[in-house]
N, C-alpha and C. Protein backbone atom coordinates (compact mmCIF):
# COMPACT_ATOMS: atom_id res chain seq x y z
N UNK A 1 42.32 69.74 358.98
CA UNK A 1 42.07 70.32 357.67
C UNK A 1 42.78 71.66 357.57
N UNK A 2 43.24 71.94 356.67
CA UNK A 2 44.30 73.35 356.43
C UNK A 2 43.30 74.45 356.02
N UNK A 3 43.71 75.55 356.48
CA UNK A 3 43.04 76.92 356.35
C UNK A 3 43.13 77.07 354.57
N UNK A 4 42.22 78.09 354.48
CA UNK A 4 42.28 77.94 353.17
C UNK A 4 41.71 79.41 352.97
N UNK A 5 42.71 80.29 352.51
CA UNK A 5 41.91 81.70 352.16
C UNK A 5 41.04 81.77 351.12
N UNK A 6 40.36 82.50 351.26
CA UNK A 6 38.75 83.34 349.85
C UNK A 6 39.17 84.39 349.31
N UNK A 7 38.79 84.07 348.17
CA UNK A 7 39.44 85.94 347.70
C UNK A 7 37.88 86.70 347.80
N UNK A 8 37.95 87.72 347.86
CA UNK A 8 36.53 88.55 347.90
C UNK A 8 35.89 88.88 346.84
N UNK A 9 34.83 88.59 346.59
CA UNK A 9 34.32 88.88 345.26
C UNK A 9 33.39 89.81 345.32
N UNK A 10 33.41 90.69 344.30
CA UNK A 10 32.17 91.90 344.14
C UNK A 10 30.78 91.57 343.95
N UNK A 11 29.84 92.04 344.79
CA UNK A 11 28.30 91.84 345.09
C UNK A 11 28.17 92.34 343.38
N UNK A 12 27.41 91.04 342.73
CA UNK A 12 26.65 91.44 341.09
C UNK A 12 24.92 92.17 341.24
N UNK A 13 25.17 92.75 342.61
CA UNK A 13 23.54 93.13 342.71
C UNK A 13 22.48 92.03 343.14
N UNK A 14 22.99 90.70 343.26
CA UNK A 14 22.32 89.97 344.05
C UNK A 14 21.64 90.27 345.48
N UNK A 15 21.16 89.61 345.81
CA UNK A 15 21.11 89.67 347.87
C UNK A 15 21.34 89.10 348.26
N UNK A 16 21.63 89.36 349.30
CA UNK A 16 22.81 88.84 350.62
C UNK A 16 22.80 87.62 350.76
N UNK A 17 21.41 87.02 350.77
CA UNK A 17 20.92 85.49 350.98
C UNK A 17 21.20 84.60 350.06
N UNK A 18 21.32 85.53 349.00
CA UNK A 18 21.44 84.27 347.42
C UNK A 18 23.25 83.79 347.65
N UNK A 19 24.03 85.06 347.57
CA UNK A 19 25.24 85.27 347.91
C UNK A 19 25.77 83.77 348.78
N UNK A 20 24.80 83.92 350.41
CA UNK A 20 25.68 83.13 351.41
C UNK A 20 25.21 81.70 350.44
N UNK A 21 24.07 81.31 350.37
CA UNK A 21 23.83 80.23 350.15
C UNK A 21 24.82 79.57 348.71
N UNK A 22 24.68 80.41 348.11
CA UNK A 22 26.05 79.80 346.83
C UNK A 22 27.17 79.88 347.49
N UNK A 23 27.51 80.53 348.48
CA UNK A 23 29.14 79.77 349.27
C UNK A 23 28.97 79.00 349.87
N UNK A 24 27.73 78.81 350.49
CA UNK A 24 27.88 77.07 351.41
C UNK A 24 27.53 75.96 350.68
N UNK A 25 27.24 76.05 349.31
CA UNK A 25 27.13 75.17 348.40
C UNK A 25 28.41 74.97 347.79
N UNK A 26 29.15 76.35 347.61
CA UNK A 26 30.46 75.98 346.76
C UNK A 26 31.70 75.61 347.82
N UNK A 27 31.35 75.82 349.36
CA UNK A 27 32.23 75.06 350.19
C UNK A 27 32.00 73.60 350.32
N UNK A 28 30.26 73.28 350.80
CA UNK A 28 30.15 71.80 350.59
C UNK A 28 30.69 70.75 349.37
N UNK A 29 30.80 71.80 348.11
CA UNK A 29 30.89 70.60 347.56
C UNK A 29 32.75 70.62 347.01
N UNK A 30 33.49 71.81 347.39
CA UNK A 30 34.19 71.65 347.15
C UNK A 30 34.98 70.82 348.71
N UNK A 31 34.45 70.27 349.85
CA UNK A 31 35.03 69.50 350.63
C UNK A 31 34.88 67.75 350.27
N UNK A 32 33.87 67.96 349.51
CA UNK A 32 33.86 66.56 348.88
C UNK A 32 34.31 65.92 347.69
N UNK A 33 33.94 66.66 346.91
CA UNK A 33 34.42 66.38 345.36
C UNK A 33 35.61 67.45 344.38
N UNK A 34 36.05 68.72 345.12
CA UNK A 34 36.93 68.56 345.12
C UNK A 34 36.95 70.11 344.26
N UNK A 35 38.03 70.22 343.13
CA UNK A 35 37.85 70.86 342.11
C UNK A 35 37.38 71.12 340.83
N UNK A 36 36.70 71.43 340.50
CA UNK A 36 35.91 71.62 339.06
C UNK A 36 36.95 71.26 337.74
N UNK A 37 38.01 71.99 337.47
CA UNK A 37 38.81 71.51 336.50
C UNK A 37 39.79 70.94 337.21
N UNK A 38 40.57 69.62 336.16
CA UNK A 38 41.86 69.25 336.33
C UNK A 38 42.87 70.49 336.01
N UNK A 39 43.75 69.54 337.08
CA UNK A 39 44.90 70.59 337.40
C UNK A 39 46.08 69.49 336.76
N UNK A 40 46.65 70.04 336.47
CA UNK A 40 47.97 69.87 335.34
C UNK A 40 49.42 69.20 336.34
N UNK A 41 49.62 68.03 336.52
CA UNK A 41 50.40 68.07 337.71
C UNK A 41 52.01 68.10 337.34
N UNK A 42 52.75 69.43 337.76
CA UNK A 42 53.98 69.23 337.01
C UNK A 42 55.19 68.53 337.40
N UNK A 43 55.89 68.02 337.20
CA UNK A 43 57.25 66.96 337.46
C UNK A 43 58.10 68.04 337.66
N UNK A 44 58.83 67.78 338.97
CA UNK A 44 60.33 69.02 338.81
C UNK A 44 61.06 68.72 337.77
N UNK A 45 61.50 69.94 338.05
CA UNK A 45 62.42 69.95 336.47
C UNK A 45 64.27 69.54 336.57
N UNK A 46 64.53 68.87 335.94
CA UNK A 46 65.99 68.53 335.98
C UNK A 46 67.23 69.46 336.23
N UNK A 47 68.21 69.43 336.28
CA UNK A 47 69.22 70.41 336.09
C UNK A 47 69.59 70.54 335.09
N UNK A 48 69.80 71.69 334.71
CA UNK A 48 70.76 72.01 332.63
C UNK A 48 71.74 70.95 333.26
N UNK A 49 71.39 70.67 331.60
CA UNK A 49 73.70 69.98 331.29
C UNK A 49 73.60 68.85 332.03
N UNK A 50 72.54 68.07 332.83
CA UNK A 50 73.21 67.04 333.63
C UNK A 50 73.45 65.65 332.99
N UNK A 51 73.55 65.59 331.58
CA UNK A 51 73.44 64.58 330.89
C UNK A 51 74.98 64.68 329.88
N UNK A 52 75.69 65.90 330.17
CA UNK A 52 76.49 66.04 329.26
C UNK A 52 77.59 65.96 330.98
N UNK A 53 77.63 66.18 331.52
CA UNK A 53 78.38 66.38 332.83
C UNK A 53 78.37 64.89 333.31
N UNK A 54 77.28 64.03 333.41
CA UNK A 54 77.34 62.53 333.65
C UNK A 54 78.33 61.66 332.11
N UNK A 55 78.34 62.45 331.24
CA UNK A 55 78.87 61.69 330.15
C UNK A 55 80.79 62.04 330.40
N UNK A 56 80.72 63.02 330.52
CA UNK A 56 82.85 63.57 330.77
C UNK A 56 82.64 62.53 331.91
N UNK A 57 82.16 62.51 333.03
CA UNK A 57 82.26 61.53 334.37
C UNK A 57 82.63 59.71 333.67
N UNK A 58 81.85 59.53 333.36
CA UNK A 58 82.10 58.22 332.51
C UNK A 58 82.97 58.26 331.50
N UNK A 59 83.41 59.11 331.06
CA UNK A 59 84.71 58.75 330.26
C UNK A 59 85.85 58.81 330.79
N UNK A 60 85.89 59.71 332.13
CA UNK A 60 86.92 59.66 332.85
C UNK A 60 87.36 58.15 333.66
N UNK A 61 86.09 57.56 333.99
CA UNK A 61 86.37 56.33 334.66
C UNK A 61 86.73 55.26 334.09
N UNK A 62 85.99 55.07 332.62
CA UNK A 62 86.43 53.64 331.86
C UNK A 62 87.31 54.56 330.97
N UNK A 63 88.31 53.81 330.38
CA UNK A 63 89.16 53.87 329.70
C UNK A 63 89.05 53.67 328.33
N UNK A 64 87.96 54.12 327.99
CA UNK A 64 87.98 53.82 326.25
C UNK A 64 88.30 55.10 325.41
N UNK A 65 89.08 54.54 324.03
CA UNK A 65 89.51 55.81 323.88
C UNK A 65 88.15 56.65 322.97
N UNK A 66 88.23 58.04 322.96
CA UNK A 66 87.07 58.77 322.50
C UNK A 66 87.32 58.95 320.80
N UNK A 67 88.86 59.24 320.90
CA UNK A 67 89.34 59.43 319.49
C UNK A 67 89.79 58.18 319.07
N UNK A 68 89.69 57.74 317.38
CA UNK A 68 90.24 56.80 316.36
C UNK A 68 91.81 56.69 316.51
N UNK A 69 92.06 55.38 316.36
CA UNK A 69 93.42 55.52 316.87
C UNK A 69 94.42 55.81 315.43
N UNK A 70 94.29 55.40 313.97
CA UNK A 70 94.60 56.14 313.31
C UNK A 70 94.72 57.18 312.98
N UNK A 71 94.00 58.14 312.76
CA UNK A 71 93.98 59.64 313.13
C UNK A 71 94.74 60.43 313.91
N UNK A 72 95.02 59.84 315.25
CA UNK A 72 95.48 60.28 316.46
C UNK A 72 97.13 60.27 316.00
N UNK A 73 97.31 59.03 315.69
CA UNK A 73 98.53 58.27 314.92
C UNK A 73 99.49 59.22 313.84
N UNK A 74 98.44 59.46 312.89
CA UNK A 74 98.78 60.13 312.11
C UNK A 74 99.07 61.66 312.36
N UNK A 75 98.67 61.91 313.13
CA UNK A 75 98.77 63.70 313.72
C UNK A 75 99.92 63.77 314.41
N UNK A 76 100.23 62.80 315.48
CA UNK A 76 101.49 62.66 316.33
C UNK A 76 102.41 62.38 315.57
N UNK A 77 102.49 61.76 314.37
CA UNK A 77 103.78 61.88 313.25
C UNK A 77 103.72 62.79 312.28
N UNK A 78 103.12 63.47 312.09
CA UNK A 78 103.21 64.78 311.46
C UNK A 78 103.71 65.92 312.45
N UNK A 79 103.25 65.99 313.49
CA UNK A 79 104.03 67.19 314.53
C UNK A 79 105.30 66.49 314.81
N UNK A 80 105.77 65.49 314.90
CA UNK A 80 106.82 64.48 315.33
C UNK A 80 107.79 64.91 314.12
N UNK A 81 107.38 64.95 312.71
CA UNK A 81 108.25 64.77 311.75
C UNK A 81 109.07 66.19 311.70
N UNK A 82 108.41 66.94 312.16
CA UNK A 82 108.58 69.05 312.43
C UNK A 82 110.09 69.05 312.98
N UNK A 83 110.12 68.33 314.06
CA UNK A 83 111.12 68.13 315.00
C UNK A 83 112.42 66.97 314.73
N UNK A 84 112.24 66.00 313.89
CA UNK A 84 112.76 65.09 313.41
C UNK A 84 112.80 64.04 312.38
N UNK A 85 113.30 63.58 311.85
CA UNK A 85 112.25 62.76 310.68
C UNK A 85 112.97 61.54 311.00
N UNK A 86 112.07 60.59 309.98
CA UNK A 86 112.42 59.30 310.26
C UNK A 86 112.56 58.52 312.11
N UNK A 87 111.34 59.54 312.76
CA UNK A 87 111.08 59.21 314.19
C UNK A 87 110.13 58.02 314.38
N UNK A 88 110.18 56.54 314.64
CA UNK A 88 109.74 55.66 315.02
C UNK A 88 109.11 55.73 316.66
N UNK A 89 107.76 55.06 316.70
CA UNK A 89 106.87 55.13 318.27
C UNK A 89 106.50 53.82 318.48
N UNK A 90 106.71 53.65 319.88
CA UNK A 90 106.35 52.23 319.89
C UNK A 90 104.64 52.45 319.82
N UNK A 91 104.00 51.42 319.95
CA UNK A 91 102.72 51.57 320.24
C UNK A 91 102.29 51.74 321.74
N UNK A 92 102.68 51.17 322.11
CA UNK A 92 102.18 51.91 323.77
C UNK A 92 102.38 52.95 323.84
N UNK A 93 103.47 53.43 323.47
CA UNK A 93 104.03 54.95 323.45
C UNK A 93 102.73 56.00 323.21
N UNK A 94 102.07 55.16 321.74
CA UNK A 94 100.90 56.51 321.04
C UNK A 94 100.18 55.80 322.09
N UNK A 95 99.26 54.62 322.38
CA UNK A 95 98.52 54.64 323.47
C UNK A 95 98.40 55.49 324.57
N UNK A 96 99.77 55.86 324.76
CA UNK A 96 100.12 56.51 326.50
C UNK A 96 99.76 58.22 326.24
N UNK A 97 100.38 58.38 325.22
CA UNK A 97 100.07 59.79 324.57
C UNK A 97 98.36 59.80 324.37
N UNK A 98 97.73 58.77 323.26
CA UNK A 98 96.63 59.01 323.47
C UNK A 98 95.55 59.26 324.57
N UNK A 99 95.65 58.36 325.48
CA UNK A 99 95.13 58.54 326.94
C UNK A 99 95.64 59.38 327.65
N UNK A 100 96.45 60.09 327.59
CA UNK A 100 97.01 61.52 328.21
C UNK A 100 96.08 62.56 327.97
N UNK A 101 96.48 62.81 326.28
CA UNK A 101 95.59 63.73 325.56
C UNK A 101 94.23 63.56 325.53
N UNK A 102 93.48 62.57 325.42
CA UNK A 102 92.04 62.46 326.08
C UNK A 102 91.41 62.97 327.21
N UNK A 103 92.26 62.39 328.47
CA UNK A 103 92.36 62.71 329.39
C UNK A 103 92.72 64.36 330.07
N UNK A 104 93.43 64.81 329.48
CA UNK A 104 93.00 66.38 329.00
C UNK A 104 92.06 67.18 328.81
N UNK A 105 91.44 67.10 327.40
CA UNK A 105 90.46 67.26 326.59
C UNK A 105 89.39 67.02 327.32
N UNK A 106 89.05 65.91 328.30
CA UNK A 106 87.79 65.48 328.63
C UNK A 106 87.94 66.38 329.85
N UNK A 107 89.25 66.56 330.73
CA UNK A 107 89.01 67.65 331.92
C UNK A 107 88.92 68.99 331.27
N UNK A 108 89.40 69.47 330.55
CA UNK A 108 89.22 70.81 330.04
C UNK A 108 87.29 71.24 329.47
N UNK A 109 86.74 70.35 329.11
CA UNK A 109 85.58 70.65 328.62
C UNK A 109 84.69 70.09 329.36
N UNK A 110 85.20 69.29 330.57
CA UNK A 110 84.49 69.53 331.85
C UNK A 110 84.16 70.93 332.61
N UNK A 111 86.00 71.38 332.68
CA UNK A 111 85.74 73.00 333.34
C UNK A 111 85.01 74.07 332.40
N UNK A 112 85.27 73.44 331.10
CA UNK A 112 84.38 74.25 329.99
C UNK A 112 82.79 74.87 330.44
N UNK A 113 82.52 73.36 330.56
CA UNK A 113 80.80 73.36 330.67
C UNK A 113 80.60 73.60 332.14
N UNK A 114 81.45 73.66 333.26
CA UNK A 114 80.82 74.25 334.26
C UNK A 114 81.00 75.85 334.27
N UNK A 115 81.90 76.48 333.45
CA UNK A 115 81.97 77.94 333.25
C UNK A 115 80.07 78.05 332.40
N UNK A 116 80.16 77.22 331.50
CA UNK A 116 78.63 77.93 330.71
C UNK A 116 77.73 77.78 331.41
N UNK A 117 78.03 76.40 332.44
CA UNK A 117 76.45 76.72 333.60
C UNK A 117 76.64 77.63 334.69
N UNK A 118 77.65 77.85 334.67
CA UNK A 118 77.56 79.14 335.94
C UNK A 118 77.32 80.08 335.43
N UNK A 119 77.58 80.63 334.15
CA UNK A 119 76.97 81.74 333.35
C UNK A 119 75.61 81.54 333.11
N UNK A 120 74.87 80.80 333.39
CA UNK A 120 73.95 80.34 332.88
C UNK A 120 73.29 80.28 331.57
N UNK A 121 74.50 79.39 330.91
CA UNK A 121 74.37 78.46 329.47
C UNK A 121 74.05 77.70 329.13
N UNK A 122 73.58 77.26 328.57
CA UNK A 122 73.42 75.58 327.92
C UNK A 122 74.82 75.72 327.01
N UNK A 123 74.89 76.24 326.08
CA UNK A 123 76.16 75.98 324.98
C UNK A 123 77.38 76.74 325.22
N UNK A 124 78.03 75.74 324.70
CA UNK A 124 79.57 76.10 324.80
C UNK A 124 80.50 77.05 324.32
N UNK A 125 81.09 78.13 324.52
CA UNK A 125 81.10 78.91 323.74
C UNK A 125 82.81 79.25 323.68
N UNK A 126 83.90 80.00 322.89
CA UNK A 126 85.13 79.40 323.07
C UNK A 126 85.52 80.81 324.33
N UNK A 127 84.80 81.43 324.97
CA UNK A 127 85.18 82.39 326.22
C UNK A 127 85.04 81.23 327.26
N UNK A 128 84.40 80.13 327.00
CA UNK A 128 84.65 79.56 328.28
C UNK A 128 85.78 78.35 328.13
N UNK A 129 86.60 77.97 327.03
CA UNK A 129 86.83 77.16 327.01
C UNK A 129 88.31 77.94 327.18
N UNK A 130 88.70 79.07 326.98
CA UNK A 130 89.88 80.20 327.63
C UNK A 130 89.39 80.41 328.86
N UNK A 131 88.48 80.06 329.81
CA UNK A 131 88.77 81.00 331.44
C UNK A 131 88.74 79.29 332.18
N UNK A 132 87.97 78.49 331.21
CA UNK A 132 88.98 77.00 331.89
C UNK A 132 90.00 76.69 332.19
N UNK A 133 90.29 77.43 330.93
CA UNK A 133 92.20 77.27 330.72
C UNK A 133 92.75 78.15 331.62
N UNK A 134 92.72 79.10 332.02
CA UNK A 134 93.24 80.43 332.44
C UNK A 134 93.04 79.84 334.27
N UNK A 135 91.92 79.35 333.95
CA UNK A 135 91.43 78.71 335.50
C UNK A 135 92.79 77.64 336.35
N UNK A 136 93.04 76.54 335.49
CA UNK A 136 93.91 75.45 335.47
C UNK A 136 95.20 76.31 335.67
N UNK A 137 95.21 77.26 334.93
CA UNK A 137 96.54 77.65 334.95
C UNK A 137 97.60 77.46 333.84
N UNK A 138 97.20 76.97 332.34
CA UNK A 138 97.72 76.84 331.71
C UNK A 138 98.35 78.08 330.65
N UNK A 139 99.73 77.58 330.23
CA UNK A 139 100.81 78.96 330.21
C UNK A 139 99.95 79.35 328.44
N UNK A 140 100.00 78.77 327.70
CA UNK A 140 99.42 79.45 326.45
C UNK A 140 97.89 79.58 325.96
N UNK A 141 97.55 80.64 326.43
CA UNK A 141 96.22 81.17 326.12
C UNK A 141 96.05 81.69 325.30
N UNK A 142 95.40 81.81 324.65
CA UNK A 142 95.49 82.81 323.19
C UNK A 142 94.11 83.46 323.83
């Protein structure tokens, strides 16, 4: 059986006798039945973020794309047209581009969100999404 400290309590003017006998009553019965109130039993607690950190993990592994492939489409021929016009892409081509640029995006706001939990963040904020960058090593930072 494990030791178990008493805290000391102040004599209410009782006597000595009344005193012992209510502790060998409140030891007997607390060896049997236990504690007077329920105790609240708490569950450990999870880690921040581990639900947004398991989600970049799974997108990295399957290959689906995150972004619409029209959209994507349409943006790569508008910066495309800057430089040249009348520029034709095969489709694998935007595929290959698209899964590049995903693939990016999903590591960058990986290193994102481990800068806000080491700061100890929940949210994302755009100082961390520059010391990701700065981290990687990438040449244009603003």
């Amino acid at each position: 059986m494990p030791r178990t400290k008493k805290n000391v309590q102040k004599s209410k003017g009782k006597s000595a006798s009344a005193d012992a006998s209510q502790s060998r009553k409140l030891q007997a019965g607390s060896q049997t039945e236990g504690t007077d109130t329920p105790c609240k039993v708490l569950k450990p607690r999870g880690r921040v973020n581990t639900k947004s950190i398991n989600e970049m993990r799974r997108q990295k592994r399957f290959p689906q794309f995150i972004l619409r492939k029209a959209p994507f489409q349409a943006l790569v021929k508008e910066i495309c047209s800057e430089y040249h016009e009348n520029l034709r892409m095969q489709s694998m081509a935007l595929a290959a581009l698209q899964e590049a640029s995903e693939m990016y995006l999903v590591n960058l706001f990986e290193a994102a969100n481990q800068c806000a939990i080491h700061a100890k963040r929940v949210t994302l904020q755009p100082k961390d999404l520059l010391l990701a960058r700065r981290m990687r090593g990438d040449r244009a930072v603003f």
